[in-house]
C-alpha atoms as a PDB file:
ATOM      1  CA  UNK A   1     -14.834  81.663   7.821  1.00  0.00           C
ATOM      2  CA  UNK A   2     -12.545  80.721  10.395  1.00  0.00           C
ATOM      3  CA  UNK A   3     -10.364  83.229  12.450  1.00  0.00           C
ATOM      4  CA  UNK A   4      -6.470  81.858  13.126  1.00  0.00           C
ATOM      5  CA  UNK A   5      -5.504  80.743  16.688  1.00  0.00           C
ATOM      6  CA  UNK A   6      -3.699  83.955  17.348  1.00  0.00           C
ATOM      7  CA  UNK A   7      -6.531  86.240  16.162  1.00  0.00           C
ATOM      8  CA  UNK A   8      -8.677  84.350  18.663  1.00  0.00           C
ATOM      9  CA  UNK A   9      -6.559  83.577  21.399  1.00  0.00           C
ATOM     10  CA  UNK A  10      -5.694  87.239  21.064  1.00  0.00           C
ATOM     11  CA  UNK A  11      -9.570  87.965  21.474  1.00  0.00           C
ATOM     12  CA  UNK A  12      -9.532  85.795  24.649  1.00  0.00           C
ATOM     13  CA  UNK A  13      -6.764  87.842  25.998  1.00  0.00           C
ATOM     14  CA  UNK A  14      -8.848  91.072  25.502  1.00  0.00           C
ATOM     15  CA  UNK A  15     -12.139  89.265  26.895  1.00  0.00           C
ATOM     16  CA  UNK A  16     -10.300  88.638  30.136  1.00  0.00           C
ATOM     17  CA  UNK A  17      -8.609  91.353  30.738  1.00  0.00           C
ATOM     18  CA  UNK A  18     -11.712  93.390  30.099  1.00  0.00           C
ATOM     19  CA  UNK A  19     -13.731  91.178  32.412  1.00  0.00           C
ATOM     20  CA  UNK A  20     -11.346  91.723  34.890  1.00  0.00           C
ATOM     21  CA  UNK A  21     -11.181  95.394  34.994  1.00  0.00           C
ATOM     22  CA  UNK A  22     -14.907  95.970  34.548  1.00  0.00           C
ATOM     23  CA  UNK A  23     -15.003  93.573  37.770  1.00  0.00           C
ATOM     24  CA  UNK A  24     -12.233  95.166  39.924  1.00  0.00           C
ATOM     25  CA  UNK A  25     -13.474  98.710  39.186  1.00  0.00           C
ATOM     26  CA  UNK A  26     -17.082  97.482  40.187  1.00  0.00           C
ATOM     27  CA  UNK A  27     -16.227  96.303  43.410  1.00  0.00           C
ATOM     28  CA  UNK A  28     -14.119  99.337  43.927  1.00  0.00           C
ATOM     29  CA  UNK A  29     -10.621  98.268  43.757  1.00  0.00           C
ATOM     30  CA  UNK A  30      -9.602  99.583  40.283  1.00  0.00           C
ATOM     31  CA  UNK A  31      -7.046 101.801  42.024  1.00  0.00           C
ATOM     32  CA  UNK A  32      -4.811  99.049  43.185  1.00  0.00           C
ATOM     33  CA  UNK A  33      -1.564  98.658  41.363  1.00  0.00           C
ATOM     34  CA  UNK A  34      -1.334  94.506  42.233  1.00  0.00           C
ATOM     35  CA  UNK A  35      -4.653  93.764  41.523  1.00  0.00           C
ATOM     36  CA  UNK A  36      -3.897  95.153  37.620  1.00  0.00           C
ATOM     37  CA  UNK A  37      -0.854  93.176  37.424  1.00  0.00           C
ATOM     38  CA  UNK A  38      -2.992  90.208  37.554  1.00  0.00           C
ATOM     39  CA  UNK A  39      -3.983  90.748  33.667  1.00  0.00           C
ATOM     40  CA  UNK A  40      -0.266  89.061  32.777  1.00  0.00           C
ATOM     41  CA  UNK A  41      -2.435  86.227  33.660  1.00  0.00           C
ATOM     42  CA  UNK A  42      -4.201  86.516  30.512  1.00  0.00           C
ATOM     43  CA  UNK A  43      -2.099  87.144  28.517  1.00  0.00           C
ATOM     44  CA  UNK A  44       0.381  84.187  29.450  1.00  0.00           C
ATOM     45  CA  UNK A  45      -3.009  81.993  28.967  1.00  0.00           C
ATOM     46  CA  UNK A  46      -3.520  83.333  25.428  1.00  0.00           C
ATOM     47  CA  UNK A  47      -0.048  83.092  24.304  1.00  0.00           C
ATOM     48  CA  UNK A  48       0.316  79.352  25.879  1.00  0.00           C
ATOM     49  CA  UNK A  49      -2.855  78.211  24.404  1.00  0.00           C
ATOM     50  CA  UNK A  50      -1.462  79.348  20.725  1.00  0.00           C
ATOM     51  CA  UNK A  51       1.602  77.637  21.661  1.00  0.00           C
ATOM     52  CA  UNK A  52       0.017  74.659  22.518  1.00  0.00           C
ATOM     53  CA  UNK A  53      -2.219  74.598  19.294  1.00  0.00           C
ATOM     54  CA  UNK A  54       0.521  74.816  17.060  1.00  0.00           C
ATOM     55  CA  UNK A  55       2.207  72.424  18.718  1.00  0.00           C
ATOM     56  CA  UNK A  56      -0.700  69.873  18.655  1.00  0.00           C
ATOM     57  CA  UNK A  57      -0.539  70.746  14.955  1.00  0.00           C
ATOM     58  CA  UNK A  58       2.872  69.494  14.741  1.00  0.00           C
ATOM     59  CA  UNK A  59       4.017  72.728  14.300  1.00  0.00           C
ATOM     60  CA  UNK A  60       7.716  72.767  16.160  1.00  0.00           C
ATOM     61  CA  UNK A  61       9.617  75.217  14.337  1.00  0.00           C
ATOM     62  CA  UNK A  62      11.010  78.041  17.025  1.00  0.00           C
ATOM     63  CA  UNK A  63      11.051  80.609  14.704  1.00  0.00           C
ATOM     64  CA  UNK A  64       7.261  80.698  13.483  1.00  0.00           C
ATOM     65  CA  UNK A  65       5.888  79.368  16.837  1.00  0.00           C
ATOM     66  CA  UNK A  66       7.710  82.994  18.311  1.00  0.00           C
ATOM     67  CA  UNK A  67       5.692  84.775  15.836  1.00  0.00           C
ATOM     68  CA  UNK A  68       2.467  83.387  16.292  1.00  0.00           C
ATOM     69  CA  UNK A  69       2.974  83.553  20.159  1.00  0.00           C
ATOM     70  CA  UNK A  70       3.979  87.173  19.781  1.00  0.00           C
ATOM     71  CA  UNK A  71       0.882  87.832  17.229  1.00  0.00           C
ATOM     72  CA  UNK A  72      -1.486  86.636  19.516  1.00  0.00           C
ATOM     73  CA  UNK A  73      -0.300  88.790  22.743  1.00  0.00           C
ATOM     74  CA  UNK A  74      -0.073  91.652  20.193  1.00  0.00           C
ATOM     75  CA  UNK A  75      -3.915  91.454  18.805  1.00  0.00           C
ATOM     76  CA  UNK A  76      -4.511  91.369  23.161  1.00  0.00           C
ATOM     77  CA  UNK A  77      -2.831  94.566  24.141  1.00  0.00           C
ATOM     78  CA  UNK A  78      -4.078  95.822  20.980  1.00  0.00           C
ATOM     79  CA  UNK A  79      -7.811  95.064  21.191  1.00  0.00           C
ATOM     80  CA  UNK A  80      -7.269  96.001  25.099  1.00  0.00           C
ATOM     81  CA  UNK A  81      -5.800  99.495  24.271  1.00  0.00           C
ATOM     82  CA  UNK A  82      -8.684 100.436  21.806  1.00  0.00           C
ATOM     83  CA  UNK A  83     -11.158  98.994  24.297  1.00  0.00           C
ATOM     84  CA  UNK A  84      -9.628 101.357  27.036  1.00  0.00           C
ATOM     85  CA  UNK A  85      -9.986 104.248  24.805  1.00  0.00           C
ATOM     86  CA  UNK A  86     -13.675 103.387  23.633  1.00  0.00           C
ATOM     87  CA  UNK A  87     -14.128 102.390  27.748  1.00  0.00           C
ATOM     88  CA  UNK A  88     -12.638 106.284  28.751  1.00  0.00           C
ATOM     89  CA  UNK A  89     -14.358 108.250  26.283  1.00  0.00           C
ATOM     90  CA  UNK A  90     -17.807 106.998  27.281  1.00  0.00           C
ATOM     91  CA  UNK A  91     -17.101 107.575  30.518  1.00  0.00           C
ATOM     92  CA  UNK A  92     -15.871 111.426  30.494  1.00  0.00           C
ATOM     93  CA  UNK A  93     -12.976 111.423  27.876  1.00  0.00           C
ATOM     94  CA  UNK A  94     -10.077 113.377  29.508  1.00  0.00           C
ATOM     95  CA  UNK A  95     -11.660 114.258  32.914  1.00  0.00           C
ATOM     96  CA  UNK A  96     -12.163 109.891  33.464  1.00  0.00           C
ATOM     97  CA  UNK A  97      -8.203 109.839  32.702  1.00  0.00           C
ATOM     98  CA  UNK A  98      -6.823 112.536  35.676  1.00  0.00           C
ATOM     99  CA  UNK A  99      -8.786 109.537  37.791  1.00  0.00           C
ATOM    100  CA  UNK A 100      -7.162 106.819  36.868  1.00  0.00           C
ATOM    101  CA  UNK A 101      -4.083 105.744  38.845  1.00  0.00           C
ATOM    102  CA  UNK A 102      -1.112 107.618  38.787  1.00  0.00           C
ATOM    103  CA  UNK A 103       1.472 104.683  38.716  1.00  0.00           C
ATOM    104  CA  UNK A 104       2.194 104.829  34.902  1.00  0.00           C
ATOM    105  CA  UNK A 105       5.083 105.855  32.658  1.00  0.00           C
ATOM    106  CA  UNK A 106       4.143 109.832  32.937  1.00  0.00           C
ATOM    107  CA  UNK A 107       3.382 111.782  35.439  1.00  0.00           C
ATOM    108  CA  UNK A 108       1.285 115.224  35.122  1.00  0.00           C
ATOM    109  CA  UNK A 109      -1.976 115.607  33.677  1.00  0.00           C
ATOM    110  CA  UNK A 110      -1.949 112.934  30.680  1.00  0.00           C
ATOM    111  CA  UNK A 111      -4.575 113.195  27.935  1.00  0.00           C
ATOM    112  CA  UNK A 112      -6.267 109.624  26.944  1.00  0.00           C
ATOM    113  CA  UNK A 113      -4.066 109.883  24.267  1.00  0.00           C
ATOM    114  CA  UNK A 114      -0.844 109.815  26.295  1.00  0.00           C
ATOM    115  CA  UNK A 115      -2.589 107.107  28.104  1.00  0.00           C
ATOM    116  CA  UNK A 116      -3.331 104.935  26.201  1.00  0.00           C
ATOM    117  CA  UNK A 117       0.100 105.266  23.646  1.00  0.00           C
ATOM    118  CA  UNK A 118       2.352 104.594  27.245  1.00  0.00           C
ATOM    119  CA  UNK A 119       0.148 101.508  27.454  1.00  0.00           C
ATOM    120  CA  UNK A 120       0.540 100.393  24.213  1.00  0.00           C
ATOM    121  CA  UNK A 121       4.175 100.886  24.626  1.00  0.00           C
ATOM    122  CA  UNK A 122       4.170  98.747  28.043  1.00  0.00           C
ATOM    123  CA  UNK A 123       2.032  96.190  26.594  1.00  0.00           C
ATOM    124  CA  UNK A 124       4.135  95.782  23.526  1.00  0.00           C
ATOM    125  CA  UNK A 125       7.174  95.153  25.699  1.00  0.00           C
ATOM    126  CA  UNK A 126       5.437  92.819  28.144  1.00  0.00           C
ATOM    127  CA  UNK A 127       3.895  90.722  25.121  1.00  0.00           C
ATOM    128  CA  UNK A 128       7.340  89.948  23.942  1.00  0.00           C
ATOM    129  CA  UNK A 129       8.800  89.233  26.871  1.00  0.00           C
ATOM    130  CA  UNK A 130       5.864  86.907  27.435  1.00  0.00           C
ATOM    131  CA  UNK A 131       6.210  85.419  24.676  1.00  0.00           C
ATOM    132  CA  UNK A 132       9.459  84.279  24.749  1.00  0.00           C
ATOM    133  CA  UNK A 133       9.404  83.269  28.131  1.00  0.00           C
ATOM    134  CA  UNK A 134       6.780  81.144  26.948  1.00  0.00           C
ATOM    135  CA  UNK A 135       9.179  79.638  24.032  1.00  0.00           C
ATOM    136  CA  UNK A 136      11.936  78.799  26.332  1.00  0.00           C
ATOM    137  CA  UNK A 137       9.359  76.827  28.201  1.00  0.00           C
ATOM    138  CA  UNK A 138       7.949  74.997  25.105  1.00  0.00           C
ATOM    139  CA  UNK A 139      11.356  74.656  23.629  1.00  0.00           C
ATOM    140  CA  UNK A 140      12.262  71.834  26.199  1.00  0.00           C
ATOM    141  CA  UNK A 141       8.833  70.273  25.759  1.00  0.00           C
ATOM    142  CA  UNK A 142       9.543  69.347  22.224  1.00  0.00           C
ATOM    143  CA  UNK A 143      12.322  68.615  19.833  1.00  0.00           C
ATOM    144  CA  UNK A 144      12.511  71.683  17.650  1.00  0.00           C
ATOM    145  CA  UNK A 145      13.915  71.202  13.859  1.00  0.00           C
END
């Protein structure tokens, strides 16, 4: 069986961005607001890798290349949110989440719920945006139909 482009690139996305926090948080500088900007990184890596593959495929239509670029950052954030959730609750459940930084959408004492939904929510945005960056950068690269 083999998985689509965006269902792996969207894997890759998750792989690195989970590398990369398991890594900063090791060395002991999870708690650094510009170090977990970096994961953008990632995700513009996945998304241009789909782009490129479905251009390589001859595939040069701007509507469905947008979809498959925002599919793959989607599967990312959403593997990443799930894996942050599985990641908290071993590690204390609510208790782990009053650690984590306080530079979020909320402020107070969130649950892993809250969490995790106002990362979903930023991730959502920040995939689309992403993406389409992404398209008005392959859009000159190629003559769409």
């Amino acid at each position: 069986m083999k998985l689509s482009k965006e269902l792996t690139n969207g894997f890759i996305i998750f792989l690195g961005i989970s590398i990369y926090f398991l890594f900063i948080n090791a060395i002991g500088y999870g708690d650094k607001a510009y170090l977990r900007m970096f994961n953008g990184v990632f995700v513009l890596y996945g998304v241009n890798r789909t782009l490129k593959m479905n251009i390589s495929e001859g595939k040069v239509n701007f509507v469905s290349n947008a979809i498959s670029a925002i599919k793959t950052s989607l599967i990312g954030v959403f593997l990443s949110v799930i894996g942050l959730l599985i990641f908290s609750y071993i590690n204390g459940g609510d208790s782990y989440v009053q650690n984590l930084p306080k530079t979020f959408l909320f402020t107070g004492n969130p649950t892993i719920v809250d969490f995790c939904l106002s990362l979903l929510f930023e991730g959502v945005a920040s995939s689309v945006i992403v993406a389409l960056l992404l398209m008005l950068y392959w859009n000159d690269k190629y003559k769409a139909d």
